[in-house]
Protein backbone atom coordinates (compact mmCIF):
# COMPACT_ATOMS: atom_id res chain seq x y z
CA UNK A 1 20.82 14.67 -2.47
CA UNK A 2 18.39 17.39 -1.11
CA UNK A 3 15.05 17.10 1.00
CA UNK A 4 12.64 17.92 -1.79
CA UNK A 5 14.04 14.87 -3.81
CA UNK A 6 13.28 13.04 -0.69
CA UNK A 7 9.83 13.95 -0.34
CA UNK A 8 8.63 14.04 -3.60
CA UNK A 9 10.17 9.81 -4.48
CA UNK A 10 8.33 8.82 -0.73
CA UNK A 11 5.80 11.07 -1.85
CA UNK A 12 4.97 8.60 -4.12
CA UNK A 13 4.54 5.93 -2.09
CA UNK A 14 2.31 8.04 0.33
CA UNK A 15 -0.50 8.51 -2.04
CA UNK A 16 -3.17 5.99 -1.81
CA UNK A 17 -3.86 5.72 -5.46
CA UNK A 18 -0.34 5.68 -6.82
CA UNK A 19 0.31 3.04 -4.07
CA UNK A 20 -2.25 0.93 -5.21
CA UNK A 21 -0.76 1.39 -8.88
CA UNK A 22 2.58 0.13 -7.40
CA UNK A 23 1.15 -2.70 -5.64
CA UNK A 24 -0.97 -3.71 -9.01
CA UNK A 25 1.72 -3.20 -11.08
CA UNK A 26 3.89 -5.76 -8.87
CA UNK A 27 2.40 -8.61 -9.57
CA UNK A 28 1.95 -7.83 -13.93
CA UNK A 29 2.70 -5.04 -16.29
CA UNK A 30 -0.39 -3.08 -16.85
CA UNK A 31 -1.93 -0.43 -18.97
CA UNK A 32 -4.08 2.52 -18.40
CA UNK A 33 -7.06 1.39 -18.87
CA UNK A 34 -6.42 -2.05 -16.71
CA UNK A 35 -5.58 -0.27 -14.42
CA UNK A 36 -8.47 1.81 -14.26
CA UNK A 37 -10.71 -0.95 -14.49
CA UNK A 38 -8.90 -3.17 -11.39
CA UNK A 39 -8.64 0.33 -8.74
CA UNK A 40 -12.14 1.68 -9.85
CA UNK A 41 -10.50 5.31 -10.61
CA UNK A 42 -11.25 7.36 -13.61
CA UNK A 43 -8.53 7.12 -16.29
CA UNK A 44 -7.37 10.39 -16.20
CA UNK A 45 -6.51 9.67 -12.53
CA UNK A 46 -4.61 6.77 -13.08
CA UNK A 47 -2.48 9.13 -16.08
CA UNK A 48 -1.53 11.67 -14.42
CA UNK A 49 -0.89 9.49 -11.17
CA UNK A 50 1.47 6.97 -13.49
CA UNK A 51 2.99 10.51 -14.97
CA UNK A 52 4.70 11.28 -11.87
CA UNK A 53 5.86 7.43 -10.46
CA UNK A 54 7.25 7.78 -14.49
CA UNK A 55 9.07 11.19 -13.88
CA UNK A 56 10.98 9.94 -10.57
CA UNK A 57 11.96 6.58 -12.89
CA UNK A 58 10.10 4.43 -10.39
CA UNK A 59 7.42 2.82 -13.63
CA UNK A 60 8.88 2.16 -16.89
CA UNK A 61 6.92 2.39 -19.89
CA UNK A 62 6.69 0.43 -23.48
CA UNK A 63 4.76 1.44 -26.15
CA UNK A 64 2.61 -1.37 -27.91
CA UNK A 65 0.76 -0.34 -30.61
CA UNK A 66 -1.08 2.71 -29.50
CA UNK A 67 -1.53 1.23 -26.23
CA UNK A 68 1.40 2.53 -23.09
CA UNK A 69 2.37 -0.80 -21.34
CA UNK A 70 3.57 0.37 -17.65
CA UNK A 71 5.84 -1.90 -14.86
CA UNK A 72 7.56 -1.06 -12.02
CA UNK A 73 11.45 -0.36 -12.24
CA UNK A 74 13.16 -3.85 -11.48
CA UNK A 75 16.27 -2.97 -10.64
CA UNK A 76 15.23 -0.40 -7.54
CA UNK A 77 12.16 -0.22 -7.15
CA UNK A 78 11.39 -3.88 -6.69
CA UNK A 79 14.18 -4.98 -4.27
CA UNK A 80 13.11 -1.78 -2.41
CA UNK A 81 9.44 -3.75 -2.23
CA UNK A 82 11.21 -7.06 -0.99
CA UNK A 83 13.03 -5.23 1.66
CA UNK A 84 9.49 -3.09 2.77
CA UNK A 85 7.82 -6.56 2.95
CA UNK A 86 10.50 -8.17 4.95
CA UNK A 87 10.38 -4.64 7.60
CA UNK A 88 6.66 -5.08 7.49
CA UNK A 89 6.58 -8.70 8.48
CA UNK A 90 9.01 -8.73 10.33
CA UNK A 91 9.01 -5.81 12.58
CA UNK A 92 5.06 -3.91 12.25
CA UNK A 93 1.80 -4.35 14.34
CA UNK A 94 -0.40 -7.31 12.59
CA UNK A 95 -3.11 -4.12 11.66
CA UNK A 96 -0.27 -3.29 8.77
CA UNK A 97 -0.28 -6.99 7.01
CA UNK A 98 -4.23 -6.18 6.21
CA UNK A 99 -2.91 -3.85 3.90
């Protein structure tokens, strides 16, 4: 595995809106425009934001109808979560649970 693969997956997870994608996404799958509507960012944000997490196979996606249904992967990416909430509770400054 190489650096750049590296960077770009934790990448994802360093962007502010494509974090807050993740984190919406945890608790229900979601479309575009939901999620435009519940982060306040202009659809075309939340696209091409959802077009990378897609391309490093941390969302999945299901077509309904004309509508794109998106969720996070559930066999890496959430177990990853579970083990990033355990760290954070366990082991980071109180300031990081207001997140």
């Amino acid at each position: 595995m190489n650096c750049i693969s590296y960077e770009y997956f934790f990448g994802n997870f360093s962007n502010r809106t494509k974090l807050r994608i993740i984190m919406s996404l945890r608790k229900r799958p979601l479309s575009v425009s939901e999620l435009s509507k519940l982060l306040g960012e202009e659809q075309s944000k939340i696209s091409h934001s959802l077009k990378k997490l897609a391309r490093c196979n941390i969302l999945k996606m299901k077509q309904e109808g004309k509508r794109r249904i998106y969720s996070l992967n559930k066999e890496t990416v959430m177990p990853m979560l579970s083990l990033v909430d355990k760290h954070v509770k366990n082991h980071c400054d109180r300031r990081c649970k207001e997140c």
